[in-house]
PDB file of N, CA and C in Angstrom:
ATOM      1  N   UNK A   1       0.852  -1.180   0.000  1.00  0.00           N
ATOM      2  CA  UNK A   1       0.000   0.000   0.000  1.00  0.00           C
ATOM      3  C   UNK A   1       0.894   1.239   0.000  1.00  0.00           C
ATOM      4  N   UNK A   2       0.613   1.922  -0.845  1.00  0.00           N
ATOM      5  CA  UNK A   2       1.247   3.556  -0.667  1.00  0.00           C
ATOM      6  C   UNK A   2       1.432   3.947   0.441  1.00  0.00           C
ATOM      7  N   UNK A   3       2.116   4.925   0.791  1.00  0.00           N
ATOM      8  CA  UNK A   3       1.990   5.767   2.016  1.00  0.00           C
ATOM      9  C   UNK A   3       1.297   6.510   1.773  1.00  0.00           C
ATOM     10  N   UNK A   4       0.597   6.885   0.916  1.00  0.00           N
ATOM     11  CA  UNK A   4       0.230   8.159   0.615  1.00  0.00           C
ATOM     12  C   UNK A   4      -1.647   7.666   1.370  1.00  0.00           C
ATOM     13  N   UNK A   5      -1.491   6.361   0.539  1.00  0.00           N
ATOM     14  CA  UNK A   5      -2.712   5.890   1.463  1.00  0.00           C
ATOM     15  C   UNK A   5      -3.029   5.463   2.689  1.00  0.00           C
ATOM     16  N   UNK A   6      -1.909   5.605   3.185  1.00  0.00           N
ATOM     17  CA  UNK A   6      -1.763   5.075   5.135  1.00  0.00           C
ATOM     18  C   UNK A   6      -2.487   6.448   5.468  1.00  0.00           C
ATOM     19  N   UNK A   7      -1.412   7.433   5.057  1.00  0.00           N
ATOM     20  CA  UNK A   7      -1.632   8.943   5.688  1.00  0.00           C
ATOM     21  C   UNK A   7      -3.560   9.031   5.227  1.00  0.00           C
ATOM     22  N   UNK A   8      -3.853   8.980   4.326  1.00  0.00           N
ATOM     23  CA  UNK A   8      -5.660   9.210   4.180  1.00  0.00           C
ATOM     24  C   UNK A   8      -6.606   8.431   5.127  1.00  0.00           C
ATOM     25  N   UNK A   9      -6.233   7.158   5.118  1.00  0.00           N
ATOM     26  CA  UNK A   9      -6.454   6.223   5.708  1.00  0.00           C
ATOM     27  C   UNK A   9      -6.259   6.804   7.896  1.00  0.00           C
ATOM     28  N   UNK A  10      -5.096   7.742   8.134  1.00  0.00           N
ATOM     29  CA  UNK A  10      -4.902   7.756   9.481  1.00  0.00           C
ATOM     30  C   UNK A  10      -6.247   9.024   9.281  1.00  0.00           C
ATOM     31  N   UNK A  11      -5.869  10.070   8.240  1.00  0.00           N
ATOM     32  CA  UNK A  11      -6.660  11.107   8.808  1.00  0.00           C
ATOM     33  C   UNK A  11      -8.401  10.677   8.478  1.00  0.00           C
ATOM     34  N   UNK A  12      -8.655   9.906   7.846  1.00  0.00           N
ATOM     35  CA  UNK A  12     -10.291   9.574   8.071  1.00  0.00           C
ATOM     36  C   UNK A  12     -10.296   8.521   9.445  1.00  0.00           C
ATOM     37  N   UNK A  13      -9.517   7.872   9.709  1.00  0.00           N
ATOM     38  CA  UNK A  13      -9.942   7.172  11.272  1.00  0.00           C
ATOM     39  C   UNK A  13     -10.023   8.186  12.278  1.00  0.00           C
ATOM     40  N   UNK A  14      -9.018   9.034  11.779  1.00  0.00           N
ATOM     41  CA  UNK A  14      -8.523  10.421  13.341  1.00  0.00           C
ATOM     42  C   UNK A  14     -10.155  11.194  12.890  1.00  0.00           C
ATOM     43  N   UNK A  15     -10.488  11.511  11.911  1.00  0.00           N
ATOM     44  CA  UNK A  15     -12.019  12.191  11.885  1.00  0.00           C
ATOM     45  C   UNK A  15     -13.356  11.112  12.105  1.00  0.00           C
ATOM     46  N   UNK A  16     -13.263  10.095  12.047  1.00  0.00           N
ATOM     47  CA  UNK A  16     -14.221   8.634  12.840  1.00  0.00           C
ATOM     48  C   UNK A  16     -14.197   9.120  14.152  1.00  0.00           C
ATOM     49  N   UNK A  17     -13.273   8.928  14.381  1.00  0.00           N
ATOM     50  CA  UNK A  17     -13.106   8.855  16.508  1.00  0.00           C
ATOM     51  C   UNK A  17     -13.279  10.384  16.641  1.00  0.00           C
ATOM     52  N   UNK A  18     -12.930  11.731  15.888  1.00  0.00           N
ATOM     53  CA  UNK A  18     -13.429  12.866  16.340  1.00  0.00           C
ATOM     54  C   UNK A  18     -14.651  13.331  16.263  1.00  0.00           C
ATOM     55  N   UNK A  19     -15.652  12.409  15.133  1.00  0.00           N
ATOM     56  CA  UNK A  19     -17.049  12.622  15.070  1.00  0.00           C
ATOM     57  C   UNK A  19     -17.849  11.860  15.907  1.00  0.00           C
ATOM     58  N   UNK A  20     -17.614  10.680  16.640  1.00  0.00           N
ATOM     59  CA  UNK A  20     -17.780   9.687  17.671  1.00  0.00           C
ATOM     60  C   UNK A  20     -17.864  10.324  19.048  1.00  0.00           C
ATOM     61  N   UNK A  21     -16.854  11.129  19.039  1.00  0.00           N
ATOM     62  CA  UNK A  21     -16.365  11.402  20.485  1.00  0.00           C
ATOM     63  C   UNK A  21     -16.784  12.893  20.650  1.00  0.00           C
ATOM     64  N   UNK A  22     -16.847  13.396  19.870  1.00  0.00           N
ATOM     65  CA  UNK A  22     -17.884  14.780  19.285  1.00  0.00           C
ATOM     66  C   UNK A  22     -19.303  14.311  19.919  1.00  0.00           C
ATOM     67  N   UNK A  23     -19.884  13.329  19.205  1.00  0.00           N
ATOM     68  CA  UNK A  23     -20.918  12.508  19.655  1.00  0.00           C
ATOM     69  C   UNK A  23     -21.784  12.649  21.690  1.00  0.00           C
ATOM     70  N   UNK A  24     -19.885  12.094  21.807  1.00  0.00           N
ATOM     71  CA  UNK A  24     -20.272  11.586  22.830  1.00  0.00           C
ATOM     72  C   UNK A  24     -20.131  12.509  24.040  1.00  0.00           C
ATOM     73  N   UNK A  25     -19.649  13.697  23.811  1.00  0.00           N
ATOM     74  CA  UNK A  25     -19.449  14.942  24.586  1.00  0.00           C
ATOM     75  C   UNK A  25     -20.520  15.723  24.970  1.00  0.00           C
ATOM     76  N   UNK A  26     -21.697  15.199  24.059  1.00  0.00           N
ATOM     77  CA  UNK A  26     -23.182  15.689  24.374  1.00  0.00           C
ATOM     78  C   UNK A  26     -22.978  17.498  24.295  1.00  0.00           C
ATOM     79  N   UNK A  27     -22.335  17.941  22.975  1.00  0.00           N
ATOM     80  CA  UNK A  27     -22.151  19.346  22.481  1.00  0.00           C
ATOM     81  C   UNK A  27     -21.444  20.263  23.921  1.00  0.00           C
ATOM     82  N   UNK A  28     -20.640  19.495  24.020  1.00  0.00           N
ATOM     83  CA  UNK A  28     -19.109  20.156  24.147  1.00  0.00           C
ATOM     84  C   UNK A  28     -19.347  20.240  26.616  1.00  0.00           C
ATOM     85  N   UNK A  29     -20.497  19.491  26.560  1.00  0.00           N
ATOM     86  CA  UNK A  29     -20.514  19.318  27.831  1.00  0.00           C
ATOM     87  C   UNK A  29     -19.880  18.420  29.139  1.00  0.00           C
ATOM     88  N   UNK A  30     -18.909  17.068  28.219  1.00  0.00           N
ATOM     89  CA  UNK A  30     -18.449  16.914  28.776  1.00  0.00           C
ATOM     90  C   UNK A  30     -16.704  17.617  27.898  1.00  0.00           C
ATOM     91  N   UNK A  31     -16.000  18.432  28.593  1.00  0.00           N
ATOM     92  CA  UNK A  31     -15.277  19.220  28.010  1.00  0.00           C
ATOM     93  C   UNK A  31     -13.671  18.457  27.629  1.00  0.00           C
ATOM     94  N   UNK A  32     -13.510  17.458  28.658  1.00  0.00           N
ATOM     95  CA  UNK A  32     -12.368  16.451  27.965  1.00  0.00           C
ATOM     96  C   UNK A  32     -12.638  16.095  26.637  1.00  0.00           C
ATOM     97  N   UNK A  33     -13.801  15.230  26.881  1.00  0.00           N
ATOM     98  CA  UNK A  33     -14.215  14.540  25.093  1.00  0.00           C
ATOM     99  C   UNK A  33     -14.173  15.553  24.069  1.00  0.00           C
ATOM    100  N   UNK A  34     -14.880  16.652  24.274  1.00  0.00           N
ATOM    101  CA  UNK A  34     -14.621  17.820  23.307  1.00  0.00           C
ATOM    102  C   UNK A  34     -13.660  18.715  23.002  1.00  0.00           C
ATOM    103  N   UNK A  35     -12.570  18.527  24.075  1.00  0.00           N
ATOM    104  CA  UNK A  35     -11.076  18.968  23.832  1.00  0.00           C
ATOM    105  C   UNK A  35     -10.703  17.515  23.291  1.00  0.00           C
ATOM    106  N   UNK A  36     -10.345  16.384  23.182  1.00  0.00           N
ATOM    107  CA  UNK A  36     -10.250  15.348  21.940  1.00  0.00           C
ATOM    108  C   UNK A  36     -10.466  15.234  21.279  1.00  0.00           C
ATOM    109  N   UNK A  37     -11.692  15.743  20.679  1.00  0.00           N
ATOM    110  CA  UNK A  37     -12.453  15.575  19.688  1.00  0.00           C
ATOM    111  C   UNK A  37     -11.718  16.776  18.684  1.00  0.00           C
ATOM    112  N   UNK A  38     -11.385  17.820  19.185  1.00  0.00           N
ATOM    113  CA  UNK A  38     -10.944  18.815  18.449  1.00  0.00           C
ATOM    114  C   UNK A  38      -9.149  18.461  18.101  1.00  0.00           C
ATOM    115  N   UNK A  39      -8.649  17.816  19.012  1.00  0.00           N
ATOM    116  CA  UNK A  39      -7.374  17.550  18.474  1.00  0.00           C
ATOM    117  C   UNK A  39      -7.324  16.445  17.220  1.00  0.00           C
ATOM    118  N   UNK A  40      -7.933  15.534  17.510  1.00  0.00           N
ATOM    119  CA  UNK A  40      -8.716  14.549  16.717  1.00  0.00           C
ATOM    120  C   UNK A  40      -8.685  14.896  15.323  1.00  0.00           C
ATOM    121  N   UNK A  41      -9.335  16.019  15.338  1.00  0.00           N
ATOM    122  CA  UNK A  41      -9.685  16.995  14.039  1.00  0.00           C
ATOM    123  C   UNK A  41      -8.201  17.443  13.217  1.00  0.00           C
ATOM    124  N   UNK A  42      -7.641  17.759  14.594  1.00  0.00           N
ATOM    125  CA  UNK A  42      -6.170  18.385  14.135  1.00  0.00           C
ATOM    126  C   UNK A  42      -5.506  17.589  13.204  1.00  0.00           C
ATOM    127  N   UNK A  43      -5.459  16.215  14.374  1.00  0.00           N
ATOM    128  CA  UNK A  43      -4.964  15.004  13.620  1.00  0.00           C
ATOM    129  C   UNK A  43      -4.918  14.399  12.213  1.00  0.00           C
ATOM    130  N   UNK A  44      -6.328  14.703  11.959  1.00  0.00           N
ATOM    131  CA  UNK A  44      -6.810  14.378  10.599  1.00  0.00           C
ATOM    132  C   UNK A  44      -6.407  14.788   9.919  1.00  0.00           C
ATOM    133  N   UNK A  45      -6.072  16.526  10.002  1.00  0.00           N
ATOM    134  CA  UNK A  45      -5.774  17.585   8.851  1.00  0.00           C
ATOM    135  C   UNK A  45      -4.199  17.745   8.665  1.00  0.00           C
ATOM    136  N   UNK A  46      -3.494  17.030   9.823  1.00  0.00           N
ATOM    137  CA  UNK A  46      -2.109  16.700   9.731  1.00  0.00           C
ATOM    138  C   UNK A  46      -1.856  15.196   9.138  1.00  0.00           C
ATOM    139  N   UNK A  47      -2.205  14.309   8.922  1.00  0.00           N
ATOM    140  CA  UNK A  47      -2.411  13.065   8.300  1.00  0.00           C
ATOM    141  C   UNK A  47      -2.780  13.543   6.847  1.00  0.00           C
ATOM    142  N   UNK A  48      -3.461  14.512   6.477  1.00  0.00           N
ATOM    143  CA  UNK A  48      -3.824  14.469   5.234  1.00  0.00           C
ATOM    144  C   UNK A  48      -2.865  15.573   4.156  1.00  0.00           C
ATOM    145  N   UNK A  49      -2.209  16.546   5.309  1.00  0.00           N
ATOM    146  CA  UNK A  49      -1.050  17.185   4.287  1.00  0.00           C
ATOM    147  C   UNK A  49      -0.074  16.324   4.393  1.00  0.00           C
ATOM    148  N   UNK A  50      -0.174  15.172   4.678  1.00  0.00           N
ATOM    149  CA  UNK A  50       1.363  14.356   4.570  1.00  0.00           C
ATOM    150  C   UNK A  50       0.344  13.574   3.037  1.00  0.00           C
ATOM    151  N   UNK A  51      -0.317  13.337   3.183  1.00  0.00           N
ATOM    152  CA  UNK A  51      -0.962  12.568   1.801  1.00  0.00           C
ATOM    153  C   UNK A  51      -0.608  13.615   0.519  1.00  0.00           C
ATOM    154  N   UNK A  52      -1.121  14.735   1.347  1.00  0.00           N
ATOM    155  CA  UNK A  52      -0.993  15.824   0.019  1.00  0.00           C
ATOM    156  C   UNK A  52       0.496  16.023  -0.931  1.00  0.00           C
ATOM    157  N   UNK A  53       1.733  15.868  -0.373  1.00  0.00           N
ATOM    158  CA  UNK A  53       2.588  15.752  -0.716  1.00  0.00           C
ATOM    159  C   UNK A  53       2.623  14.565  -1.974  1.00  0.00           C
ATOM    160  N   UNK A  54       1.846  14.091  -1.787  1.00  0.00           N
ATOM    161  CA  UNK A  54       1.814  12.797  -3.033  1.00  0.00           C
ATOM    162  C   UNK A  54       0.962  12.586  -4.134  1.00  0.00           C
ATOM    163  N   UNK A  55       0.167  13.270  -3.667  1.00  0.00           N
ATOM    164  CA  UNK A  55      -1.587  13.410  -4.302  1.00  0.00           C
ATOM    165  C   UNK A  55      -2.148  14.650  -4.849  1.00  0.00           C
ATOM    166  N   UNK A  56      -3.104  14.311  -5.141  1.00  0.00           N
ATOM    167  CA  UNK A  56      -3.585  16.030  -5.991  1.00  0.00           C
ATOM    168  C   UNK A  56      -4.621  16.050  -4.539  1.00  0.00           C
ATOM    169  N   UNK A  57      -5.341  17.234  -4.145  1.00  0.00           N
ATOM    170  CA  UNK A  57      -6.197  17.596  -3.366  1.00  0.00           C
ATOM    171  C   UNK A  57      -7.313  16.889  -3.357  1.00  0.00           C
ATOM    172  N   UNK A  58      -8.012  17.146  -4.505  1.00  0.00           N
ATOM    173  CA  UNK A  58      -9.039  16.616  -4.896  1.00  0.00           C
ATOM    174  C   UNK A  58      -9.227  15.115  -4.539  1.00  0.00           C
ATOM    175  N   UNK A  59      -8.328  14.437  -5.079  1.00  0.00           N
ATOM    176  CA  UNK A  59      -8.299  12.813  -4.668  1.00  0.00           C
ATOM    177  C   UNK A  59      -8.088  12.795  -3.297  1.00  0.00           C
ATOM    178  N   UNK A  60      -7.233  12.928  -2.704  1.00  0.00           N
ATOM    179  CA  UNK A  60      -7.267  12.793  -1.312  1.00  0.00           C
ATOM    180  C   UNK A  60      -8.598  13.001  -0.376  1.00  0.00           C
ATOM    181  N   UNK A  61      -8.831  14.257  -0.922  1.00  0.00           N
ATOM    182  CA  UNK A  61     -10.167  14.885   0.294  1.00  0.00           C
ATOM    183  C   UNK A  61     -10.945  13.724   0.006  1.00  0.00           C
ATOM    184  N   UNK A  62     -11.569  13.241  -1.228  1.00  0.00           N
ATOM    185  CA  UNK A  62     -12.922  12.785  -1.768  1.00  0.00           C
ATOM    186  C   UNK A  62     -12.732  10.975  -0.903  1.00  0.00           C
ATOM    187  N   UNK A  63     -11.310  10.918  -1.176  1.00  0.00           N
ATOM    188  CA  UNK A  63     -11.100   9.088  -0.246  1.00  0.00           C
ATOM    189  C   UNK A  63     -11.412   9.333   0.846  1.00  0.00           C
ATOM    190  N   UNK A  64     -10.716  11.035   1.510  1.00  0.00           N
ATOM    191  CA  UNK A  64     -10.515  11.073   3.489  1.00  0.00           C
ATOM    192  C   UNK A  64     -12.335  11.398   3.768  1.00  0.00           C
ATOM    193  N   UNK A  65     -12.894  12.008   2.702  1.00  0.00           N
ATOM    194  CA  UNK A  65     -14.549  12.316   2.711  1.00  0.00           C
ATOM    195  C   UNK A  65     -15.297  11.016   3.085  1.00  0.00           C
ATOM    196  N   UNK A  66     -14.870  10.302   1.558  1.00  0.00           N
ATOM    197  CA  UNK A  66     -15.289   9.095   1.894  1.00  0.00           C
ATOM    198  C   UNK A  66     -15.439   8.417   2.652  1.00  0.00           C
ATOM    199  N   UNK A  67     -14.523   7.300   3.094  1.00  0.00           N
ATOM    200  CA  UNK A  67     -14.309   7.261   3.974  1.00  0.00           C
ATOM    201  C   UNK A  67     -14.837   7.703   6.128  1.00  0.00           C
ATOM    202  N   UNK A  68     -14.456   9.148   5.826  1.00  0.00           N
ATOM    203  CA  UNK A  68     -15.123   9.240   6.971  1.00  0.00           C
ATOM    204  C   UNK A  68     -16.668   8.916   7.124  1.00  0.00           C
ATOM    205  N   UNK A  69     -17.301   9.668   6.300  1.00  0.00           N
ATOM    206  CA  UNK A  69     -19.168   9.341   6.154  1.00  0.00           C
ATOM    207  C   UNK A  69     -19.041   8.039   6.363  1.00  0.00           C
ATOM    208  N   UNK A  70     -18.808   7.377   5.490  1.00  0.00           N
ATOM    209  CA  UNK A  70     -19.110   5.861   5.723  1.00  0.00           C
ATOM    210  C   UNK A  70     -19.097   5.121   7.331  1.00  0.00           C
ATOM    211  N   UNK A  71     -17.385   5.621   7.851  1.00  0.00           N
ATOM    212  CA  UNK A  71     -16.935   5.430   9.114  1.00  0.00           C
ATOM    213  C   UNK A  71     -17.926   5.586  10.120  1.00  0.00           C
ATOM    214  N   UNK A  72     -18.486   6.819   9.980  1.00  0.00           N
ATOM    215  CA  UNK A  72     -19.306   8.032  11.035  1.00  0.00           C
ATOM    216  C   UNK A  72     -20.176   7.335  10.933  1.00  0.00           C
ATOM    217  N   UNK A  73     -21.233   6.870   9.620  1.00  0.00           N
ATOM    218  CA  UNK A  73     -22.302   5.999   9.860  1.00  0.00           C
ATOM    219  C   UNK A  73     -22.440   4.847  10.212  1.00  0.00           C
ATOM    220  N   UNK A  74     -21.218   3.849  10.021  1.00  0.00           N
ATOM    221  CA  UNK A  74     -21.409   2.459  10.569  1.00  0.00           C
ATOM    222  C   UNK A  74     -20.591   3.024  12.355  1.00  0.00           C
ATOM    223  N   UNK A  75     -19.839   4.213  12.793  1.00  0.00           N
ATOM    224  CA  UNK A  75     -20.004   4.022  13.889  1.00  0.00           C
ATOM    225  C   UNK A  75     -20.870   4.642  14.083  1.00  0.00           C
ATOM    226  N   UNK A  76     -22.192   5.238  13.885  1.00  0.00           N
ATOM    227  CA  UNK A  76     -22.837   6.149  14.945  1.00  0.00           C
ATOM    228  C   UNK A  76     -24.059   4.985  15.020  1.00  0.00           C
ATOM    229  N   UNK A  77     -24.275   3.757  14.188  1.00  0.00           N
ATOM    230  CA  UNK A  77     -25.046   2.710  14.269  1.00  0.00           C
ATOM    231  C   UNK A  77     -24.854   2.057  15.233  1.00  0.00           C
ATOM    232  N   UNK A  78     -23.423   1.277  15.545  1.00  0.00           N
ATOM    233  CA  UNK A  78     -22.747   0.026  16.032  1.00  0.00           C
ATOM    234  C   UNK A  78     -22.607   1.006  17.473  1.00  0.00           C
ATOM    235  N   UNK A  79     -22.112   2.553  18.059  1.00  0.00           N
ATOM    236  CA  UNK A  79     -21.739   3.057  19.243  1.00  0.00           C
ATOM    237  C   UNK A  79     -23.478   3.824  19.716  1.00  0.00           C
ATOM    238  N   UNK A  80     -24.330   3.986  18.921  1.00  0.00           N
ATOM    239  CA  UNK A  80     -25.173   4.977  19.553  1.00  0.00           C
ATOM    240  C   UNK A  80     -26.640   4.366  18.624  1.00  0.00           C
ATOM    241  N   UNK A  81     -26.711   3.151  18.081  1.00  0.00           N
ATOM    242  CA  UNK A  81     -28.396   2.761  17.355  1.00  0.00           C
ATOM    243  C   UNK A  81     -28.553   3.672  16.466  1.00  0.00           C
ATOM    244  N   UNK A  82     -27.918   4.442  16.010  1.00  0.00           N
ATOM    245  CA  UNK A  82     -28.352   5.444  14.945  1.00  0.00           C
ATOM    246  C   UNK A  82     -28.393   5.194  13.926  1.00  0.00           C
ATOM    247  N   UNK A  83     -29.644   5.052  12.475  1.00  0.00           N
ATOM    248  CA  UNK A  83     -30.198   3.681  11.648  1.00  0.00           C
ATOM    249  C   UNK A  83     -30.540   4.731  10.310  1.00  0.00           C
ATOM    250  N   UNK A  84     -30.026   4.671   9.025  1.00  0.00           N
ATOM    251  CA  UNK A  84     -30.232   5.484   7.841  1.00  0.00           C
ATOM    252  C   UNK A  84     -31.411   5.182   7.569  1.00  0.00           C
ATOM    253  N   UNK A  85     -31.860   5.893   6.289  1.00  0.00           N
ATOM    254  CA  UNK A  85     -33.496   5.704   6.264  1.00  0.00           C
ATOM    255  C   UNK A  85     -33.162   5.225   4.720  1.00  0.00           C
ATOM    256  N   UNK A  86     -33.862   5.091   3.886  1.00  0.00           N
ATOM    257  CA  UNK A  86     -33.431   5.021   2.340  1.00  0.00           C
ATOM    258  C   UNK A  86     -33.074   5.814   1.223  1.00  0.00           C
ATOM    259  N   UNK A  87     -32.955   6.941   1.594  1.00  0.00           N
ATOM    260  CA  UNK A  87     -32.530   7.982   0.992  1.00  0.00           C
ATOM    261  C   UNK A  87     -31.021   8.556   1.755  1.00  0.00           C
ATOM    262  N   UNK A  88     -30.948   7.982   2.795  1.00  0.00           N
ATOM    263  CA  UNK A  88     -29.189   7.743   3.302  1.00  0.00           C
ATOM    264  C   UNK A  88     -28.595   6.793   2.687  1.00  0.00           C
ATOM    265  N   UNK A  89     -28.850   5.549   2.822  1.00  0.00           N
ATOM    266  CA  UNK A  89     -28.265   4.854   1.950  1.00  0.00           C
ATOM    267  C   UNK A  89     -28.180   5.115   0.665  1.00  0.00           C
ATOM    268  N   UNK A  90     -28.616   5.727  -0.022  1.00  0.00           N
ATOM    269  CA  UNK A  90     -28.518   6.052  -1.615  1.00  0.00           C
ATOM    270  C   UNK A  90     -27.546   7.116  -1.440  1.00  0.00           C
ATOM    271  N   UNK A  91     -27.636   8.199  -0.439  1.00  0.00           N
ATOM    272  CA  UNK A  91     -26.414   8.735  -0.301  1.00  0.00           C
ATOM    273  C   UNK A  91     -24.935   8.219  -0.150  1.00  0.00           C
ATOM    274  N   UNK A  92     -24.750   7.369   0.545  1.00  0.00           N
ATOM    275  CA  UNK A  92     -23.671   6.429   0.909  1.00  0.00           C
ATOM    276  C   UNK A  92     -23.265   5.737  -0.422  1.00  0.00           C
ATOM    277  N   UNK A  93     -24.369   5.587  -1.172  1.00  0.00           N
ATOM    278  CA  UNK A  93     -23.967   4.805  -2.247  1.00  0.00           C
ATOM    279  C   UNK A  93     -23.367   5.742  -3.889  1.00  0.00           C
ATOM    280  N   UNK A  94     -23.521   6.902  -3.592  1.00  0.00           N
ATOM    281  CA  UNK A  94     -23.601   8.233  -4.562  1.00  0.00           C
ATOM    282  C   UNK A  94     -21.914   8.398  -4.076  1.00  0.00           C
ATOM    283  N   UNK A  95     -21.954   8.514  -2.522  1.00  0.00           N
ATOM    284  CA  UNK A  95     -20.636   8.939  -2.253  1.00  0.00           C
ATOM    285  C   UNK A  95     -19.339   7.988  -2.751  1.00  0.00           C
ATOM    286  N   UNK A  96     -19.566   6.236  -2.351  1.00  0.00           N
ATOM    287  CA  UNK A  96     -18.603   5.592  -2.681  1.00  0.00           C
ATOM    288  C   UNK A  96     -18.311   5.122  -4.438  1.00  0.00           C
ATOM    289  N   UNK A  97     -19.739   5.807  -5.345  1.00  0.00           N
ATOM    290  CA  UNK A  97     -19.842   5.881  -6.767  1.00  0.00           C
ATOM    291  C   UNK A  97     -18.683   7.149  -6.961  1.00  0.00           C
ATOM    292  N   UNK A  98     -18.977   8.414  -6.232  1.00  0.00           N
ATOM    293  CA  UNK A  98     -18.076   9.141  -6.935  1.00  0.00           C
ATOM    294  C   UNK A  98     -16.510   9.247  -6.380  1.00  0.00           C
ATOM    295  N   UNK A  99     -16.390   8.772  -5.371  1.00  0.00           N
ATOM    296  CA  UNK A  99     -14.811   8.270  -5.488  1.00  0.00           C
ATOM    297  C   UNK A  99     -14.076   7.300  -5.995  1.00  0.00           C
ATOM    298  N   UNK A 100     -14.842   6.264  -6.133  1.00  0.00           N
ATOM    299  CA  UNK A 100     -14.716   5.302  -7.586  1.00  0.00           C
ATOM    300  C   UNK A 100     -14.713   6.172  -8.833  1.00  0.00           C
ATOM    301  N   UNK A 101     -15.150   6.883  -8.990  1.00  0.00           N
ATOM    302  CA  UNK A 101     -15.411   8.096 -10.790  1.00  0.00           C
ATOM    303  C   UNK A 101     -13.791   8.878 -10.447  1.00  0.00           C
ATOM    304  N   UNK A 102     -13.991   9.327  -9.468  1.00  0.00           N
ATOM    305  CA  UNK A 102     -12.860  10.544  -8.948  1.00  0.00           C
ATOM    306  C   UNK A 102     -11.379  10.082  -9.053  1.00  0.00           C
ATOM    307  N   UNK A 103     -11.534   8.512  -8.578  1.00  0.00           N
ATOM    308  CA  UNK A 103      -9.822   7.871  -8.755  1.00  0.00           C
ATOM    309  C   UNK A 103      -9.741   7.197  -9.888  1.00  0.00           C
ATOM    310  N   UNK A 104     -10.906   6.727 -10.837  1.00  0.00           N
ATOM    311  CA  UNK A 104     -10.485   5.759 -11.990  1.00  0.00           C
ATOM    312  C   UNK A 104      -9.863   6.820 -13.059  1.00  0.00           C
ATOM    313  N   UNK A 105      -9.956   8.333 -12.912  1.00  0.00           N
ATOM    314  CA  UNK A 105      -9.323   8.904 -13.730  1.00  0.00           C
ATOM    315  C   UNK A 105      -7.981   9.755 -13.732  1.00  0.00           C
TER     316      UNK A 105
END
């Protein structure tokens, strides 16, 4: 695997666990989780200029995009019951169509 894809790959997990833990701070009330959650963030956006060095913008964001949505929804299901309706899933499915379109070229 590339490095270029480790680094996309760290900064959409580091934005999983910052939208999770975002989640779970109940809007910034418990104030640890929401000071993590924001480094979290940091994390991501430092994971992804190390990608950038290799990559065009565009590709990167649309995998680390990817990626995260997907992440965020199978965790906000599996950590908190939270269940798409059918017009989410068609979203989910639009999103992993156009990063498939976005990298085959």
């Amino acid at each position: 695997m590339s490095a270029y894809l480790i680094f996309v790959f760290l900064a959409a997990l580091s934005d999983i666990l910052a939208n999770l833990i975002l989640k779970k701070s109940d809007g910034f009330k418990y104030k640890i989780l929401g000071i993590m959650s924001i480094l979290l963030v940091l994390c991501a956006f430092v994971f992804l200029s190390f990608a950038l060095k290799e990559i065009p913008l565009s590709i990167a964001y649309s995998i680390w995009g990817a990626i995260g949505i997907i992440g965020t929804v199978i965790g906000g299901y599996v950590c908190f019951g939270e269940k798409l309706n059918t017009i989410g899933y068609l979203g989910v499915a639009c999103v992993i169509a156009s990063v498939v379109l976005l990298t085959s070229f």
